[in-house]
N, C-alpha and C. Protein backbone atom coordinates (compact mmCIF):
# COMPACT_ATOMS: atom_id res chain seq x y z
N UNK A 1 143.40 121.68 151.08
CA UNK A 1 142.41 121.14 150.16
C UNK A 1 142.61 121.73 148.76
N UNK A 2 142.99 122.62 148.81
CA UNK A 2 143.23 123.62 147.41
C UNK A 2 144.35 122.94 146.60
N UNK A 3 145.36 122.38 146.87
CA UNK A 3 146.75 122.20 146.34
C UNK A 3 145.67 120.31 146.22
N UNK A 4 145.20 119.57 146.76
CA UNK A 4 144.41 118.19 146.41
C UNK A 4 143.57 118.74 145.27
N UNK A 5 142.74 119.56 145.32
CA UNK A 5 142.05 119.80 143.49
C UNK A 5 142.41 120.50 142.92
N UNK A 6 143.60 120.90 142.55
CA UNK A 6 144.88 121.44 141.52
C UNK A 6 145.20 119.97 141.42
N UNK A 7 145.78 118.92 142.33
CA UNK A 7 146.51 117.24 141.29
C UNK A 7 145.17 116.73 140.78
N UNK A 8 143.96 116.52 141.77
CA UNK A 8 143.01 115.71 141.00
C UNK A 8 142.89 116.40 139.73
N UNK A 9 142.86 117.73 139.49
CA UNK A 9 142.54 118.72 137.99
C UNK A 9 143.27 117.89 137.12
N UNK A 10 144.85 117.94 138.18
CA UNK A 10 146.06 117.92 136.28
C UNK A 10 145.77 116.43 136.18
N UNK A 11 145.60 114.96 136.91
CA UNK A 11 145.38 113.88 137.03
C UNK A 11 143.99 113.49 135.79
N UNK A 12 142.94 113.64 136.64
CA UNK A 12 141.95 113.32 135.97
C UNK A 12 141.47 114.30 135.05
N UNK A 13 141.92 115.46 135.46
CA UNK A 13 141.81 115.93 133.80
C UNK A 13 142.05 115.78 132.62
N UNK A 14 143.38 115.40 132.60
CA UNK A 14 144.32 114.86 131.52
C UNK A 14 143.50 113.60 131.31
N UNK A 15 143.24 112.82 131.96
CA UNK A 15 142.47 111.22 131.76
C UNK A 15 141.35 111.71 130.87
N UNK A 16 140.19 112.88 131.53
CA UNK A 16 139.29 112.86 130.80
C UNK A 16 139.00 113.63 129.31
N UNK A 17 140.31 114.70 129.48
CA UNK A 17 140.60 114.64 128.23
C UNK A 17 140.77 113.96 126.87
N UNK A 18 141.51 113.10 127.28
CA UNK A 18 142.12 112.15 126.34
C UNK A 18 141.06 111.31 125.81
N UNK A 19 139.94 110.88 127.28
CA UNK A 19 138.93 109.83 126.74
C UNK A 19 137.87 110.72 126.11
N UNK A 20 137.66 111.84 126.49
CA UNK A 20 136.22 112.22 125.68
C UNK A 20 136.81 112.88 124.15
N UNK A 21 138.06 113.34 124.00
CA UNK A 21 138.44 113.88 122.50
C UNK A 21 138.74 112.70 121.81
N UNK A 22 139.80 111.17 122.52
CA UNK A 22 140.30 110.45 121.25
C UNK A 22 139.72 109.37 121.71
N UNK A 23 138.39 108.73 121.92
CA UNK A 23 138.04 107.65 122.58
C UNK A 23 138.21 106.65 121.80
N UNK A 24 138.29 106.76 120.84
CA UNK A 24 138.75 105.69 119.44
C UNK A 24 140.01 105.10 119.22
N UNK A 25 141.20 106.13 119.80
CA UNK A 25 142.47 105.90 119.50
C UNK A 25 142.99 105.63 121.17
N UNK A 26 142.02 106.14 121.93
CA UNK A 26 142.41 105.06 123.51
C UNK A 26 141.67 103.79 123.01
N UNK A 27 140.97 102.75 122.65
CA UNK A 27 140.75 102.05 122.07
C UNK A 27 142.41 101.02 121.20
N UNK A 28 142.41 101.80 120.58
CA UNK A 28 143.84 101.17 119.91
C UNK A 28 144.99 100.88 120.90
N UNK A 29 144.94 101.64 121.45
CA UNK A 29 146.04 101.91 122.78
C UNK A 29 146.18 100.72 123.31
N UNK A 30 145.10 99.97 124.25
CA UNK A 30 145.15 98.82 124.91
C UNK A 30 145.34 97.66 123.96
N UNK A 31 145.93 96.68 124.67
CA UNK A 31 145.94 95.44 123.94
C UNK A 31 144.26 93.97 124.08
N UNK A 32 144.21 94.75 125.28
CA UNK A 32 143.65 93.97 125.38
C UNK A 32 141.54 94.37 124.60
N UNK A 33 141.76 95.64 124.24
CA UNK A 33 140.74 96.19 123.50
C UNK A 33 140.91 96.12 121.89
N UNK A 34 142.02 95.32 121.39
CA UNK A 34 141.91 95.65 119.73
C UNK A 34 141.01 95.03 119.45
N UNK A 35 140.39 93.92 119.91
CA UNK A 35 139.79 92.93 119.79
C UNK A 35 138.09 93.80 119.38
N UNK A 36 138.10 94.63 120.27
CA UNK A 36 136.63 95.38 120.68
C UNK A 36 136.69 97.09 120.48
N UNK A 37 137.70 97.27 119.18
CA UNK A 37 137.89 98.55 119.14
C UNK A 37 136.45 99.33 118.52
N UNK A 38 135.72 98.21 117.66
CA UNK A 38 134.73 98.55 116.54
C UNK A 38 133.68 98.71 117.78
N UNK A 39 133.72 98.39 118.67
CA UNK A 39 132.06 98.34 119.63
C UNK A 39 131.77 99.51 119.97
N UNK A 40 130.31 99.62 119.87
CA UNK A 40 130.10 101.07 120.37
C UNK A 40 129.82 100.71 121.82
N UNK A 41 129.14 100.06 122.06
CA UNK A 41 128.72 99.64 123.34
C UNK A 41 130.48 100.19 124.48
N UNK A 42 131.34 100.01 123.68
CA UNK A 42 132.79 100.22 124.86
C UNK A 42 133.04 101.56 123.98
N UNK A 43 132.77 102.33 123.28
CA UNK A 43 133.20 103.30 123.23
C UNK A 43 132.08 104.66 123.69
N UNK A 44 130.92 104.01 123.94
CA UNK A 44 130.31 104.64 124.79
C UNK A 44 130.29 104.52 126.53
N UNK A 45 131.22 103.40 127.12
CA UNK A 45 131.51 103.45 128.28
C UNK A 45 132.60 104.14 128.57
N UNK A 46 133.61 104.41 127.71
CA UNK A 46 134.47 105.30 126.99
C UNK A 46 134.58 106.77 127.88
N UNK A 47 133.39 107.32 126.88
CA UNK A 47 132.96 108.29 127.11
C UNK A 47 132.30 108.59 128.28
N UNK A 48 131.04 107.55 129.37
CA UNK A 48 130.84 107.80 129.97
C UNK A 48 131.91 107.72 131.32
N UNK A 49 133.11 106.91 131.32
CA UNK A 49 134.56 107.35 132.05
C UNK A 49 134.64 108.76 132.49
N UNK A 50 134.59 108.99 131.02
CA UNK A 50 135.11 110.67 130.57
C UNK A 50 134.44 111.75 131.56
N UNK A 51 133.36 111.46 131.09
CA UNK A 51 132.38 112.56 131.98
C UNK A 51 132.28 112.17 133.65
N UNK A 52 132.67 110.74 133.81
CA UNK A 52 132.41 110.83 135.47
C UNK A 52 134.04 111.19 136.08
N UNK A 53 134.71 111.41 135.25
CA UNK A 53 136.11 112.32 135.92
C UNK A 53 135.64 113.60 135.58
N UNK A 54 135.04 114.01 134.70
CA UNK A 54 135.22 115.59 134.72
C UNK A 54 133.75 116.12 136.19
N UNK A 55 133.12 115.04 136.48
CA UNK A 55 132.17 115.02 137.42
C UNK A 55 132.79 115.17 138.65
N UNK A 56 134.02 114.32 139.10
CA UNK A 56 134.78 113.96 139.82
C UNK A 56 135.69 115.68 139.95
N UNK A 57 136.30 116.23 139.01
CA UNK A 57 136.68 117.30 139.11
C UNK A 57 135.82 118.39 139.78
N UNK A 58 134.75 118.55 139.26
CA UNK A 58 133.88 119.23 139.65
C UNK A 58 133.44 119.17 141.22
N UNK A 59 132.78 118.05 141.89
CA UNK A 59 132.94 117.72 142.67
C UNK A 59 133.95 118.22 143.72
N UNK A 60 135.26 118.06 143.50
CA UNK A 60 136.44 118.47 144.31
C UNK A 60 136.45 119.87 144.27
N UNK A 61 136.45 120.80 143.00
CA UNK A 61 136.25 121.84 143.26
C UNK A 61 135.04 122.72 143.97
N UNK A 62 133.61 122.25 144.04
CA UNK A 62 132.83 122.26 144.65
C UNK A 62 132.80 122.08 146.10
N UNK A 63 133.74 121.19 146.65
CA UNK A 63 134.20 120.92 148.08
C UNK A 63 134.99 121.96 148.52
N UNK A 64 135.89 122.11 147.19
CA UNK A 64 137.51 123.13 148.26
C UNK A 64 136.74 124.62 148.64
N UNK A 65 135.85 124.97 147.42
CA UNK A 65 135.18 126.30 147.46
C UNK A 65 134.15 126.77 148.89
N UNK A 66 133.51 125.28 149.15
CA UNK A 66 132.70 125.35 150.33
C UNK A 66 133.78 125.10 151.50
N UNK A 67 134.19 124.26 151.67
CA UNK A 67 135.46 124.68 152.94
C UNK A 67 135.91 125.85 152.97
N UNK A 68 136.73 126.37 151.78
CA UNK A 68 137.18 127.56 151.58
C UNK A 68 135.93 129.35 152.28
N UNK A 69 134.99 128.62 151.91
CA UNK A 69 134.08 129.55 152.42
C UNK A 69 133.51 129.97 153.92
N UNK A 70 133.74 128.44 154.26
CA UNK A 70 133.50 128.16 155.60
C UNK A 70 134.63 128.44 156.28
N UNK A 71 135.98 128.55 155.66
CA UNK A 71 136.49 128.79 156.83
C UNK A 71 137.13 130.43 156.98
């Protein structure tokens, strides 16, 4: 379980990195978002991405620690 939330870390970490520091310039990124780069409405879903991976991290580490304890 330990070596599964070390990849989810480097995985969705890196994801939620990227979306909660440059959520503007992931915006530019897609093609199919230039259209809707100006919306806040998508750059606040953006962000809320962001935080449900770093939730998601948390989570996993919260699991390995209680197995880890338990066993």
């Amino acid at each position: 379980m330990f070596m599964t939330a070390i990849w989810v870390t480097f995985i969705f970490g890196s994801f939620s990195y990227i979306l909660l520091k440059y959520p503007h310039d992931v915006l530019k990124v897609s093609p199919f978002s230039r259209g809707f780069a100006d919306s806040p409405l998508l750059k606040i879903y953006i962000l809320f991405v962001g935080w449900v991976f770093v939730l998601l991290i948390i989570g996993v580490w919260t699991d390995t620690i209680i197995q880890w304890q338990i066993l």
